[in-house]
C-alpha atoms as a PDB file:
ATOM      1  CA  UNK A   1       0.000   0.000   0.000  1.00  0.00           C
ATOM      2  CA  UNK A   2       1.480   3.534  -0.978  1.00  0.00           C
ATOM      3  CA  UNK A   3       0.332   6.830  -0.263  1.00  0.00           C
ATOM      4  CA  UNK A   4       1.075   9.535  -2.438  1.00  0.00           C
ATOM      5  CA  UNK A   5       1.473  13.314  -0.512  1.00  0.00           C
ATOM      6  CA  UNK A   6       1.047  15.386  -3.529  1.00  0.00           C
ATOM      7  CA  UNK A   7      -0.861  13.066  -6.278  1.00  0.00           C
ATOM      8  CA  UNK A   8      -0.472  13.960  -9.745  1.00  0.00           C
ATOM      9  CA  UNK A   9      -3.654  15.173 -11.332  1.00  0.00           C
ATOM     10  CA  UNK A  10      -5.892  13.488 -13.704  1.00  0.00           C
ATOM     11  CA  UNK A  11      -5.246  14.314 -17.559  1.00  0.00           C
ATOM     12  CA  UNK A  12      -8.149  13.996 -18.592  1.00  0.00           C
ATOM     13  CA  UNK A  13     -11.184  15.770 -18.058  1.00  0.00           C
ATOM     14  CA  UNK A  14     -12.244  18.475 -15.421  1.00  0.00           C
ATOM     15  CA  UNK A  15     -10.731  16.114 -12.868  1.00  0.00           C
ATOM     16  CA  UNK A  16      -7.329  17.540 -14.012  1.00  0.00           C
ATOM     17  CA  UNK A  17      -8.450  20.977 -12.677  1.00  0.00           C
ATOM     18  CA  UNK A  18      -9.987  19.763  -9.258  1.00  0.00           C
ATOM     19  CA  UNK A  19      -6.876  18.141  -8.796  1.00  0.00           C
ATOM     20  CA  UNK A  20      -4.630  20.818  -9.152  1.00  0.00           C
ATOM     21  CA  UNK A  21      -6.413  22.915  -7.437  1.00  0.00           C
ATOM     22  CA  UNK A  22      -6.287  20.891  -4.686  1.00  0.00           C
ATOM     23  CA  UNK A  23      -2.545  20.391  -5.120  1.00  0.00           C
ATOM     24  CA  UNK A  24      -2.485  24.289  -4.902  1.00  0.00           C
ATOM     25  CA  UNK A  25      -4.263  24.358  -1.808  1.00  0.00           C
ATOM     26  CA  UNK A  26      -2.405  21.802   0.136  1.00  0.00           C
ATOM     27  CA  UNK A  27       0.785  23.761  -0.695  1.00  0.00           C
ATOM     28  CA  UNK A  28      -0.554  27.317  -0.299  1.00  0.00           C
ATOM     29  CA  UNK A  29      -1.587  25.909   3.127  1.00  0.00           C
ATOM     30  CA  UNK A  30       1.815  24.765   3.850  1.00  0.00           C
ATOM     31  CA  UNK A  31       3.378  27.541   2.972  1.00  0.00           C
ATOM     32  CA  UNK A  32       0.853  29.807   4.799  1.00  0.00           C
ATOM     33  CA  UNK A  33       1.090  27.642   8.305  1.00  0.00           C
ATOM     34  CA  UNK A  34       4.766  27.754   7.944  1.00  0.00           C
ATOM     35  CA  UNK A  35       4.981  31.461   7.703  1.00  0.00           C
ATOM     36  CA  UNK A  36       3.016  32.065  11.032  1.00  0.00           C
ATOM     37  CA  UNK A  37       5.464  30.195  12.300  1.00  0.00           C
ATOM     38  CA  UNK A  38       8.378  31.592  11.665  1.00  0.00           C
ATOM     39  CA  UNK A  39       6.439  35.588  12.857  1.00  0.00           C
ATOM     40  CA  UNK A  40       5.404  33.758  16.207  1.00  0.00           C
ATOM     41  CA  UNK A  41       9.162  32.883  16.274  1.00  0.00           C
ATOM     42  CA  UNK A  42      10.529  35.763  15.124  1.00  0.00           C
ATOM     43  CA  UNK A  43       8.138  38.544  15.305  1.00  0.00           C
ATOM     44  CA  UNK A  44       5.334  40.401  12.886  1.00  0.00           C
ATOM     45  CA  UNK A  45       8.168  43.339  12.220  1.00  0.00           C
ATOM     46  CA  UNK A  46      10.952  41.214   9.925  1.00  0.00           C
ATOM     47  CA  UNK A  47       9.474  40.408   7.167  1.00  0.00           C
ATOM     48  CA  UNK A  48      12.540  39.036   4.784  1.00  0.00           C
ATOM     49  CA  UNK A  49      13.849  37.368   7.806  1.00  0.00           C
ATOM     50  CA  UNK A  50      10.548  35.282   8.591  1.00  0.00           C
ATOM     51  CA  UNK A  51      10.563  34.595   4.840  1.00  0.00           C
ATOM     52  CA  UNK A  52      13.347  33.392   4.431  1.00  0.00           C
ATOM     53  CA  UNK A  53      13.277  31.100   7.944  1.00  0.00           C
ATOM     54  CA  UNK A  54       9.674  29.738   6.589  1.00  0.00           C
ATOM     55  CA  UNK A  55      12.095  27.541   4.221  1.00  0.00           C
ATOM     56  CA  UNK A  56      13.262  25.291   6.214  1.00  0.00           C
ATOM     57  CA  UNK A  57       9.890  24.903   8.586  1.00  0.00           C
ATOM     58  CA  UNK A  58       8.078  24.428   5.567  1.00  0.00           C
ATOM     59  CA  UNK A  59      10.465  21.423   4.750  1.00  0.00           C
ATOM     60  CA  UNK A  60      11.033  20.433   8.236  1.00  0.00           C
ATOM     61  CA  UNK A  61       6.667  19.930   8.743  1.00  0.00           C
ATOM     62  CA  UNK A  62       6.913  18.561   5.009  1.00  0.00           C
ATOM     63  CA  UNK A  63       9.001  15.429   6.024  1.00  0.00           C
ATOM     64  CA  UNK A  64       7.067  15.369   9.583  1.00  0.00           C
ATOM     65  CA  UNK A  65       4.368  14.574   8.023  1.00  0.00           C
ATOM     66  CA  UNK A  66       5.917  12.106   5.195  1.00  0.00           C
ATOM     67  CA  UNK A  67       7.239  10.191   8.678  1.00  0.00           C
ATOM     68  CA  UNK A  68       3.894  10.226  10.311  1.00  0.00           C
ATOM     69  CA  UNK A  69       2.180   9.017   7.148  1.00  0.00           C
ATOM     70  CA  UNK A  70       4.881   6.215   6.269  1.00  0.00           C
ATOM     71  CA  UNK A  71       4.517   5.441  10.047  1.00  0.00           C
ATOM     72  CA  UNK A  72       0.421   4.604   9.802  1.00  0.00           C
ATOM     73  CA  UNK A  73       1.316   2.777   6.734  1.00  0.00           C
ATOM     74  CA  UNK A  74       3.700   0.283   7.986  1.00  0.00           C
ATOM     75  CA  UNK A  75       1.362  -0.701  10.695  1.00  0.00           C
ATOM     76  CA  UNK A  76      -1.377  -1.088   8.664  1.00  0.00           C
ATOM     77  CA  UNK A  77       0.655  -3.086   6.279  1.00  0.00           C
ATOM     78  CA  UNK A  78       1.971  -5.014   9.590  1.00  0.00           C
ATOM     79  CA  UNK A  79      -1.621  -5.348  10.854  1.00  0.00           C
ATOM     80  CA  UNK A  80      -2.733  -6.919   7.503  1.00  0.00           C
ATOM     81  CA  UNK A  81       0.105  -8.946   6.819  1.00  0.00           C
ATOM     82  CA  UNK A  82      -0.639 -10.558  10.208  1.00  0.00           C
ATOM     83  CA  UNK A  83      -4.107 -11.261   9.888  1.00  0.00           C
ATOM     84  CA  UNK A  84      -4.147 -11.773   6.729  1.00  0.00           C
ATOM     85  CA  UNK A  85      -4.634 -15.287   6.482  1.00  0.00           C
ATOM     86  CA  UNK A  86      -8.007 -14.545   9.373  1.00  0.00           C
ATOM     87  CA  UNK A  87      -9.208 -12.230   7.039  1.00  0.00           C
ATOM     88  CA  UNK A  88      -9.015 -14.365   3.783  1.00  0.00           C
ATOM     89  CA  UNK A  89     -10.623 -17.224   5.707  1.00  0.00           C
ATOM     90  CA  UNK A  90     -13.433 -15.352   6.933  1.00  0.00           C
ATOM     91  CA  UNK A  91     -13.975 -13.410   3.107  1.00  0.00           C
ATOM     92  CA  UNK A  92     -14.030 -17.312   1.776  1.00  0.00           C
ATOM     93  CA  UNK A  93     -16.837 -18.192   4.415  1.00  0.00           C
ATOM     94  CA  UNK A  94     -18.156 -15.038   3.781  1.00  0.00           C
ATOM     95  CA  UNK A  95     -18.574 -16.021  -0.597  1.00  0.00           C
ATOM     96  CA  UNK A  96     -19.706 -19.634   0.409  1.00  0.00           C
ATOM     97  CA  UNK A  97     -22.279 -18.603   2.795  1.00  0.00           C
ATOM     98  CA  UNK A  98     -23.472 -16.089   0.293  1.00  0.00           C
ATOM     99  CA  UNK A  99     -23.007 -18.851  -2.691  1.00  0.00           C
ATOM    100  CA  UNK A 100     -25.157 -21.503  -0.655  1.00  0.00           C
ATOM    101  CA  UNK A 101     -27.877 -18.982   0.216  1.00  0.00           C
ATOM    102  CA  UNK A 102     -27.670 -17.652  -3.412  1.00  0.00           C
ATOM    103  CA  UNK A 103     -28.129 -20.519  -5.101  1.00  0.00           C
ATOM    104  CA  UNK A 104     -30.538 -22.741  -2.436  1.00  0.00           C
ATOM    105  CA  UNK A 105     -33.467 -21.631  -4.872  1.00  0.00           C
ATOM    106  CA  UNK A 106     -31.596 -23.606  -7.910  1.00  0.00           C
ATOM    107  CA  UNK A 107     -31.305 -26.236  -5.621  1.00  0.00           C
ATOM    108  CA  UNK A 108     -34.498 -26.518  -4.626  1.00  0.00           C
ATOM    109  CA  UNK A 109     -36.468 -27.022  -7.848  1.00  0.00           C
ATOM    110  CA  UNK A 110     -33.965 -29.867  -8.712  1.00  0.00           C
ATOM    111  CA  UNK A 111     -34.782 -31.789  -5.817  1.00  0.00           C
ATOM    112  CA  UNK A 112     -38.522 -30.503  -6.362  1.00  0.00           C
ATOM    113  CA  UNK A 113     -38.181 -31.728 -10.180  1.00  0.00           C
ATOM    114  CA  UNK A 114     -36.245 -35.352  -9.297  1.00  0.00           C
ATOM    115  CA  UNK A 115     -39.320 -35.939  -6.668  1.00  0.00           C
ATOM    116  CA  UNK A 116     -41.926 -34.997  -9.446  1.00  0.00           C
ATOM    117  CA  UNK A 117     -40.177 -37.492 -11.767  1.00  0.00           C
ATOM    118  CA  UNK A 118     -39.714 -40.426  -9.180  1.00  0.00           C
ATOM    119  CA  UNK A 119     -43.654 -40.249  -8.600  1.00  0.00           C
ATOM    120  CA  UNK A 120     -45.767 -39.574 -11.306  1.00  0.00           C
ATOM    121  CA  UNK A 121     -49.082 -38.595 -10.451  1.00  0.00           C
ATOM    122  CA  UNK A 122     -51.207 -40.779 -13.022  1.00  0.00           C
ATOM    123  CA  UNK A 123     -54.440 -40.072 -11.399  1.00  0.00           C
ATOM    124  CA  UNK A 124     -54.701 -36.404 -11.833  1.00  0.00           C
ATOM    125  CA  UNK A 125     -56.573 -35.141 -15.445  1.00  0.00           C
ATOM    126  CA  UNK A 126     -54.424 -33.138 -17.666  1.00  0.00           C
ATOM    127  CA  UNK A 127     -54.498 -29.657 -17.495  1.00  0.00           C
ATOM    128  CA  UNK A 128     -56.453 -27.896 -20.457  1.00  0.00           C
ATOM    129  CA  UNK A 129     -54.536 -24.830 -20.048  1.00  0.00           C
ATOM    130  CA  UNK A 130     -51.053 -24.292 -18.537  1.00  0.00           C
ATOM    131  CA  UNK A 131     -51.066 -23.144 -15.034  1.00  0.00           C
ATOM    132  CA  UNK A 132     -49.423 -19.695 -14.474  1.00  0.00           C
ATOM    133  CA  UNK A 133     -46.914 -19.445 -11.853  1.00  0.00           C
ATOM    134  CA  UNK A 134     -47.044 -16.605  -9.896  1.00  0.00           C
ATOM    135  CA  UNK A 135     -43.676 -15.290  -8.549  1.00  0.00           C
ATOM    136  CA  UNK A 136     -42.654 -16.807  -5.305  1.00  0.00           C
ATOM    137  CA  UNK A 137     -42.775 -13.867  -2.197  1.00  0.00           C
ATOM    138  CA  UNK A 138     -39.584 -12.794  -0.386  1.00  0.00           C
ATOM    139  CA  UNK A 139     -40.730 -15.127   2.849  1.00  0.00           C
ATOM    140  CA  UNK A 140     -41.650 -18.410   0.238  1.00  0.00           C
ATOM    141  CA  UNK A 141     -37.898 -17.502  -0.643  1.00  0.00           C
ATOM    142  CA  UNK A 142     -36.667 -17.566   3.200  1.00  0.00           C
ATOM    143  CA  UNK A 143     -38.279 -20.675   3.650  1.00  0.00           C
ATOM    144  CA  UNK A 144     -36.230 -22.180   1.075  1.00  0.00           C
ATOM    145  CA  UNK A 145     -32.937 -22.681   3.605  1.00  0.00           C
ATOM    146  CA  UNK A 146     -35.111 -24.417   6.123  1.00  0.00           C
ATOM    147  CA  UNK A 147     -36.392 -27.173   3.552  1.00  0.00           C
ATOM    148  CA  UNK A 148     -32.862 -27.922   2.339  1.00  0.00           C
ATOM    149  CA  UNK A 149     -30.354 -27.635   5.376  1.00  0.00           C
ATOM    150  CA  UNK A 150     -31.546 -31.322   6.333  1.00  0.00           C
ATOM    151  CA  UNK A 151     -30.499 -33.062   3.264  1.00  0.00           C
ATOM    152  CA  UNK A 152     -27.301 -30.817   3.079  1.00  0.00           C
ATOM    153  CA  UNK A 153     -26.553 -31.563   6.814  1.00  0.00           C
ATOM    154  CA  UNK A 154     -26.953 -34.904   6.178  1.00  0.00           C
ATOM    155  CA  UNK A 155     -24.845 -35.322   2.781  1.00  0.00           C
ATOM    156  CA  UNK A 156     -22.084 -33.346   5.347  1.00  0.00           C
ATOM    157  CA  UNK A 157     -22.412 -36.739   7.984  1.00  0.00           C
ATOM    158  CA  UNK A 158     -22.410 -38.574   5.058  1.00  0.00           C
ATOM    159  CA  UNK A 159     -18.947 -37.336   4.231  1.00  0.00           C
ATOM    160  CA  UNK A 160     -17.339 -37.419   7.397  1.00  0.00           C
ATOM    161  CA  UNK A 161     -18.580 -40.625   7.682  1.00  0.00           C
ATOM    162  CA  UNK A 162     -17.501 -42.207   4.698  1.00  0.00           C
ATOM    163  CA  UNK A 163     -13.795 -40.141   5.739  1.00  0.00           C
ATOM    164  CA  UNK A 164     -12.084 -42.808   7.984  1.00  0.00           C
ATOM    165  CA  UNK A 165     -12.662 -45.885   5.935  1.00  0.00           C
ATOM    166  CA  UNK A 166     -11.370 -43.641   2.986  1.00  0.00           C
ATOM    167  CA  UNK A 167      -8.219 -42.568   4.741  1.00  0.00           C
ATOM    168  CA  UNK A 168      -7.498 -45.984   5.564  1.00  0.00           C
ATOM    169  CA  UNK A 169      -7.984 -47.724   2.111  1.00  0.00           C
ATOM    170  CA  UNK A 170      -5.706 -44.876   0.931  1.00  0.00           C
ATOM    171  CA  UNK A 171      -3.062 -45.946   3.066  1.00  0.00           C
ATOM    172  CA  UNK A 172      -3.705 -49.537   2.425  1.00  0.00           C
ATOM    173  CA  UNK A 173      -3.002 -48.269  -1.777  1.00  0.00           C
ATOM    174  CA  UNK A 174      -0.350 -46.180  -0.750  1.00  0.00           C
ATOM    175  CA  UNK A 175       1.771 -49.247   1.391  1.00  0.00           C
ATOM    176  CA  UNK A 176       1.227 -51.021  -1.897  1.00  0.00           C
ATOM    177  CA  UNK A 177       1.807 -48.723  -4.083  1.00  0.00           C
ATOM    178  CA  UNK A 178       5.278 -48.446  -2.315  1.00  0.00           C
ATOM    179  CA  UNK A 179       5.896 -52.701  -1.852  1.00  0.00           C
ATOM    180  CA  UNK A 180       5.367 -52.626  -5.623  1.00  0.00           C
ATOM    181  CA  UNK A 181       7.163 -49.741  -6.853  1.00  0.00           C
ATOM    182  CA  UNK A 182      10.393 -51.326  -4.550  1.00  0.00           C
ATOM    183  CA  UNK A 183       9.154 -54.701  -6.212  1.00  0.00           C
ATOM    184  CA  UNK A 184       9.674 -53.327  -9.762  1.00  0.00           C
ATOM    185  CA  UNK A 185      13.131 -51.177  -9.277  1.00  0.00           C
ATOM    186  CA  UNK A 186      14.929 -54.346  -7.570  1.00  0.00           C
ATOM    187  CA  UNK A 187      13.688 -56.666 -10.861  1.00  0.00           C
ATOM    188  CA  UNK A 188      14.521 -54.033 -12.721  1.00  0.00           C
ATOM    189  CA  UNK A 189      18.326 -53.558 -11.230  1.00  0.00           C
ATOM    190  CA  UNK A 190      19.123 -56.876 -10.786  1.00  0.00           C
ATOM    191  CA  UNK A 191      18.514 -57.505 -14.796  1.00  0.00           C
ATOM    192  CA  UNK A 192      20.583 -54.447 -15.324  1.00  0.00           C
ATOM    193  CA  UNK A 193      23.580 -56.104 -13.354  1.00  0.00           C
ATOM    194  CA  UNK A 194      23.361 -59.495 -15.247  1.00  0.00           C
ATOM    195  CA  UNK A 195      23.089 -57.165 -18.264  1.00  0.00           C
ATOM    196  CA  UNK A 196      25.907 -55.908 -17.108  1.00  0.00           C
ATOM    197  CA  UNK A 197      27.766 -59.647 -16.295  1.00  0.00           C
ATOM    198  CA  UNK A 198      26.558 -60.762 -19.378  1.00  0.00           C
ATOM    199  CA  UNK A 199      28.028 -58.486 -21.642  1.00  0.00           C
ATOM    200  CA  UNK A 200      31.076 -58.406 -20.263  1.00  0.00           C
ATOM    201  CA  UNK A 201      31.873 -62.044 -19.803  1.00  0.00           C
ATOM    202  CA  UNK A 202      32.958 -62.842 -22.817  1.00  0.00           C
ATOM    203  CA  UNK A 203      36.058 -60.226 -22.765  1.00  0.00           C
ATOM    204  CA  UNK A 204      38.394 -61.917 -20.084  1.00  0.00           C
ATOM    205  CA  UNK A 205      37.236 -59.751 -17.233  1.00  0.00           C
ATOM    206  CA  UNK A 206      38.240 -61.332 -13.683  1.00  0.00           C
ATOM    207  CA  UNK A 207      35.809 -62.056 -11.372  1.00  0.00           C
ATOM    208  CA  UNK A 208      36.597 -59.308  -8.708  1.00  0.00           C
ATOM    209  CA  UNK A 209      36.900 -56.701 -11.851  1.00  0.00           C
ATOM    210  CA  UNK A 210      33.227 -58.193 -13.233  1.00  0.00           C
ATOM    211  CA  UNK A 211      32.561 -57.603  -9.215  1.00  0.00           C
ATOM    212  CA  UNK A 212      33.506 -54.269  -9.073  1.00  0.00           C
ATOM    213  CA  UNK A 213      31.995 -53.161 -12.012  1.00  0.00           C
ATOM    214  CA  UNK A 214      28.823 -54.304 -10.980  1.00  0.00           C
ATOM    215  CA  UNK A 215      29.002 -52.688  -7.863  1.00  0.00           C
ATOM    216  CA  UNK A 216      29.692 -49.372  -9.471  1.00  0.00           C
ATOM    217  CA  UNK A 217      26.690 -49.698 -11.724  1.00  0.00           C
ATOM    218  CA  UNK A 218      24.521 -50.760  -8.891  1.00  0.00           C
ATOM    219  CA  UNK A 219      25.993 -47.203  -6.966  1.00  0.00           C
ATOM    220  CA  UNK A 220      25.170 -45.229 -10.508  1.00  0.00           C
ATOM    221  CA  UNK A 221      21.901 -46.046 -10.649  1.00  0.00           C
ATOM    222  CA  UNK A 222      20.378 -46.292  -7.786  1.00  0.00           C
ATOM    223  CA  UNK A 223      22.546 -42.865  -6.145  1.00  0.00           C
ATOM    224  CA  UNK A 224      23.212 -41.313  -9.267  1.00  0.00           C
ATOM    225  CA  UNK A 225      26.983 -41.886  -7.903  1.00  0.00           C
ATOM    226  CA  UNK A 226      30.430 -42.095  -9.365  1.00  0.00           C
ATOM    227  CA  UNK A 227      33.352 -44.186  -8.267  1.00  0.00           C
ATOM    228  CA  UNK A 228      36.798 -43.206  -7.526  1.00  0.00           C
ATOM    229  CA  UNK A 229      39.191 -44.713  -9.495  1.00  0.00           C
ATOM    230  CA  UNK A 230      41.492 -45.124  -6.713  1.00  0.00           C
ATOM    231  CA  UNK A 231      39.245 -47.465  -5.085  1.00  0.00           C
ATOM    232  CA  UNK A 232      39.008 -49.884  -8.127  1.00  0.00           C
ATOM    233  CA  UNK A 233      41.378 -52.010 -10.323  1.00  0.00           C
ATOM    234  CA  UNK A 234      39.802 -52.741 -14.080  1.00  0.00           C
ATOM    235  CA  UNK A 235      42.656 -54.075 -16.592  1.00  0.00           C
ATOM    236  CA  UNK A 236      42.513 -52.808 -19.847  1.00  0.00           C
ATOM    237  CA  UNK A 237      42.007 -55.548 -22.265  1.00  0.00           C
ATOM    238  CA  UNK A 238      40.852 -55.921 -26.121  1.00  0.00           C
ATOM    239  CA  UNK A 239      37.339 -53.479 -25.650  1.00  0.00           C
ATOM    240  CA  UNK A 240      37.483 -50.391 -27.364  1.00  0.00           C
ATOM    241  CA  UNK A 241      36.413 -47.264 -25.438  1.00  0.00           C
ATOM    242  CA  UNK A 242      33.137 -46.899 -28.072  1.00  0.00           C
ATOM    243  CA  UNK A 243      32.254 -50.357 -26.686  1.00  0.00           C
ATOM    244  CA  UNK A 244      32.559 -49.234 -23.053  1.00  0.00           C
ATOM    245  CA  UNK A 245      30.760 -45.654 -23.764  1.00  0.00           C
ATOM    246  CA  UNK A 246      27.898 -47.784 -25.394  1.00  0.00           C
ATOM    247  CA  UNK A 247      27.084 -50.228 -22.273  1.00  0.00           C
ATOM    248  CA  UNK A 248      27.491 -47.164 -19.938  1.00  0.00           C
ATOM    249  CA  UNK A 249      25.038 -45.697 -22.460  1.00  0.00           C
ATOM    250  CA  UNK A 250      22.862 -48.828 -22.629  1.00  0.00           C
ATOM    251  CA  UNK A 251      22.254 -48.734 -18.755  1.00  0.00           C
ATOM    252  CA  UNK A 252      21.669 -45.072 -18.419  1.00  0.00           C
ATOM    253  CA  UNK A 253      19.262 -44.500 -20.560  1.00  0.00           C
ATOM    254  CA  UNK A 254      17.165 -47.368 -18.754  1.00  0.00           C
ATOM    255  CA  UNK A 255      17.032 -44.497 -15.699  1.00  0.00           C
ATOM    256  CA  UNK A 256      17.544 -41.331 -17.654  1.00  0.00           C
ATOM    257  CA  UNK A 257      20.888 -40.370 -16.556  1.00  0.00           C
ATOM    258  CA  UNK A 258      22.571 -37.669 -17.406  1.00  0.00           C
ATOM    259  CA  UNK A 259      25.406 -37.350 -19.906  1.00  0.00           C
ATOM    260  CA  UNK A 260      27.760 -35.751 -18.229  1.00  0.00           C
ATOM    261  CA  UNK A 261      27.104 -38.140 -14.952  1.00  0.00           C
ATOM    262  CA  UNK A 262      28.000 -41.031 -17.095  1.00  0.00           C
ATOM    263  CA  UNK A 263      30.488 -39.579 -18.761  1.00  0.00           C
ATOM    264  CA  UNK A 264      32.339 -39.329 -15.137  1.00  0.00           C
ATOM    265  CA  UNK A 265      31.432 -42.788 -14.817  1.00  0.00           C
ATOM    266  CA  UNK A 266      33.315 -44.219 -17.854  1.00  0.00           C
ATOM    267  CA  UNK A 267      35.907 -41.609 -17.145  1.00  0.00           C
ATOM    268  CA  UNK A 268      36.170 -43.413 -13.097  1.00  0.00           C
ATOM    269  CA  UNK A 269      36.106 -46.984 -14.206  1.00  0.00           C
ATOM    270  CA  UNK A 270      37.508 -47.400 -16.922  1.00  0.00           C
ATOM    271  CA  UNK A 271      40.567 -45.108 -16.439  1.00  0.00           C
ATOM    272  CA  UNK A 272      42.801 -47.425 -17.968  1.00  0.00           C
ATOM    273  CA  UNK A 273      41.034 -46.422 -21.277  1.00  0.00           C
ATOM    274  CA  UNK A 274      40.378 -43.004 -20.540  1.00  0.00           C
ATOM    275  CA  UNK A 275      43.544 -41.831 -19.539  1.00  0.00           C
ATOM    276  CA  UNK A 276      44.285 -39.065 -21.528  1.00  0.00           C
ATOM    277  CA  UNK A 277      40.301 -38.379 -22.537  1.00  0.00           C
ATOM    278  CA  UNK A 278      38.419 -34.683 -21.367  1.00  0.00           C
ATOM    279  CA  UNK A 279      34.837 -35.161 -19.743  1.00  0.00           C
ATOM    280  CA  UNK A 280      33.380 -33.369 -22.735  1.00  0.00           C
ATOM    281  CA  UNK A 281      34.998 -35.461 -25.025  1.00  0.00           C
ATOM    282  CA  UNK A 282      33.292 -38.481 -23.990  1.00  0.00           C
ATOM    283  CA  UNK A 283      29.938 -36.968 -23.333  1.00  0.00           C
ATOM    284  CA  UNK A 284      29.705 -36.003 -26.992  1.00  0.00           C
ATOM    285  CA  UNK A 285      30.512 -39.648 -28.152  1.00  0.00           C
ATOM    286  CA  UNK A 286      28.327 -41.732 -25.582  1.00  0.00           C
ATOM    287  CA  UNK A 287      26.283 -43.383 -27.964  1.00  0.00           C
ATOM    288  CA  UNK A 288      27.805 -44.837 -31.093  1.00  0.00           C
ATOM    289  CA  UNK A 289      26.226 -46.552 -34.120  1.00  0.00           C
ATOM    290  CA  UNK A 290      28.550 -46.517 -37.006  1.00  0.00           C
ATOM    291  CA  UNK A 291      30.417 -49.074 -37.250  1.00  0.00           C
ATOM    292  CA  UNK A 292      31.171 -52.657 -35.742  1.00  0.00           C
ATOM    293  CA  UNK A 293      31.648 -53.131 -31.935  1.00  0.00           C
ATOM    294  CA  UNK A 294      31.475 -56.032 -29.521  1.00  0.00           C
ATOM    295  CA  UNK A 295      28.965 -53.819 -27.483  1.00  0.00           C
ATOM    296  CA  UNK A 296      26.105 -52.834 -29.696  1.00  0.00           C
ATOM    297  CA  UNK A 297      23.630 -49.784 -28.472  1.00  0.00           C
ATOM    298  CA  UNK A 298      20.389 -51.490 -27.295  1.00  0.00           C
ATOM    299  CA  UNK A 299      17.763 -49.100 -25.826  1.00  0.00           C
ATOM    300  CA  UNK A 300      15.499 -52.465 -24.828  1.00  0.00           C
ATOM    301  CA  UNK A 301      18.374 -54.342 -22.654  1.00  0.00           C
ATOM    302  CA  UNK A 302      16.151 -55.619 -20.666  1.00  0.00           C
ATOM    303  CA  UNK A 303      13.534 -56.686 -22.968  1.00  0.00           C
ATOM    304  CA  UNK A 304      16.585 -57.991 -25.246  1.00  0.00           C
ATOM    305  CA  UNK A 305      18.026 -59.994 -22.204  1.00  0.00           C
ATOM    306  CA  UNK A 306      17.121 -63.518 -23.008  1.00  0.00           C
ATOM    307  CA  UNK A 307      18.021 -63.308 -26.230  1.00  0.00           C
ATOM    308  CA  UNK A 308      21.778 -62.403 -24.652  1.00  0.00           C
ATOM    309  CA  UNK A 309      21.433 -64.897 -22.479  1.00  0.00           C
ATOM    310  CA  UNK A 310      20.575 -67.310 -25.323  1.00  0.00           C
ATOM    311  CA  UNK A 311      23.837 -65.705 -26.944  1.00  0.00           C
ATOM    312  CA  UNK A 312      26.511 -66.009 -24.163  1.00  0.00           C
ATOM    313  CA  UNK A 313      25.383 -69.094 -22.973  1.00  0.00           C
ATOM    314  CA  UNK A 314      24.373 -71.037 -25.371  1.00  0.00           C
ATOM    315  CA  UNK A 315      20.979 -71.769 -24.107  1.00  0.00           C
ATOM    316  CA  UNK A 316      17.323 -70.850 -24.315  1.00  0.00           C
ATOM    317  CA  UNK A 317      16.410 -69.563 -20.861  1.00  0.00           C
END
């Protein structure tokens, strides 16, 4: 909220001229009240000396009353910011209320109308001529609230009944939701890491390297985490780095991993390859499809794992 001292005037119309008029005044008045001042201070007789003195009162009761101003404006904007969420609450109960009793008429007639429908009066002789309403008084229009509270208070019960048992089957989906969702990731990781076995079997890795390895891909993707390459020992043997860069690729993209993260990760692992690569270097040449390599991109791995399993060994699991 900001108040303005001296607002600018409207530009259009006679507004304009009330307002600076009224600009006028306020200043005049100023000017006026800070020239008595200065004669009661200095007397009636100096005329050029209570001039020029009425200067500095006029600017000293200018920026009194700025102070006093910005003063009742910071605690009203203290007093609303406090009880402001009060206030909104009670303007919201304030619409409903009105809404309900606004639209209890509307509400009425439905009910009226589903009642006429659900029993048909078959004994009563058609009308030769239509009935006109006449307009409902302002007490047939009071009464409506009475007739209607019941079946709202009791849709209300309704509701609160029908809240525990709700609550609770909601937790009962929400446990499940969670036993299944824990289900599916652990399936889903452990036929990443025979992926993982798999595909690198057939290359002479040792079984403490193929250990490692799958420990570091278990740490990727489930932490988003990167291993330091002090803390492992992978040989460098006939793979090329595209084939390495592909089955980091390959398992990424089964959790939507970020380039760079797995560039680190090849970078980390497989440091005996890397040696002398950059970060960015790597990230740009992840995925690679021209060409013949022992470790193909495959963005179904796990959909395509029996058929690797049929390939490495030798049978149709």
């Amino acid at each position: 909220m900001e108040i303005d001292i001296f607002p600018l005037p409207s530009t259009k119309g006679v507004h304009r001229y009330i307002g600076t008029a009224f600009l006028g005044l306020i200043i005049i008045t100023y000017i006026v009240g800070a020239y008595k001042v200065a004669q009661q201070l200095i007397g009636e007789d100096k005329e050029l000396l209570c001039f020029l003195v009425t200067i500095p009162i006029f600017i000293g009761g200018y920026a009194v009353l700025i102070l006093l101003l910005h003063g009742i404006k910071q605690c009203l904007y203290a007093y609303f910011k406090r009880n402001r969420k009060e206030l909104n609450n009670r303007a919201d109960r304030e619409n409903m209320d009105n809404y309900i009793v606004k639209h209890l008429e509307d509400i009425q007639k439905k009910l009226d109308a589903k009642a006429a429908i659900e029993k048909p009066q078959s004994d009563v002789a058609p009308l030769s001529q239509p009935v006109r309403q006449e307009p409902k008084t302002h007490e047939e229009a009071d009464n409506i609230q009475p007739k209607i509270m019941p079946e709202l208070e009791d849709a209300l019960k309704n509701a609160q009944r029908d809240l525990a048992p709700f609550i609770q089957q909601l937790y009962i989906d929400r446990i499940q939701l969670t036993e299944a969702k824990a289900k599916h990731d652990k399936e889903k990781l452990e036929k990443i890491l025979r992926y993982t076995r798999l595909v690198l079997l057939p290359h002479g890795f040792s079984d403490e390297e193929l250990y490692q390895i799958e420990e570091a891909v278990k740490l990727l993707v489930q932490c988003n985490g990167i291993v330091n390459c002090v803390s492992v020992k992978i040989e460098k043997n006939k793979l090329k780095q595209a084939d390495l860069k592909n089955l980091v690729w390959n398992i990424g993209y089964q959790y939507n991993i970020d380039s760079e993260v797995q560039a680190l990760f090849v970078l980390n692992l497989f440091h005996s390859w890397f040696n002398n690569s950059e970060k960015e270097t790597v990230r740009k040449t992840l995925r690679n499809t021209k060409g013949n390599y022992s470790i193909e991109i495959d963005e179904n791995i796990i959909e395509n794992l029996p058929k690797l399993e049929e390939k490495v060994l030798g049978k149709n699991r």
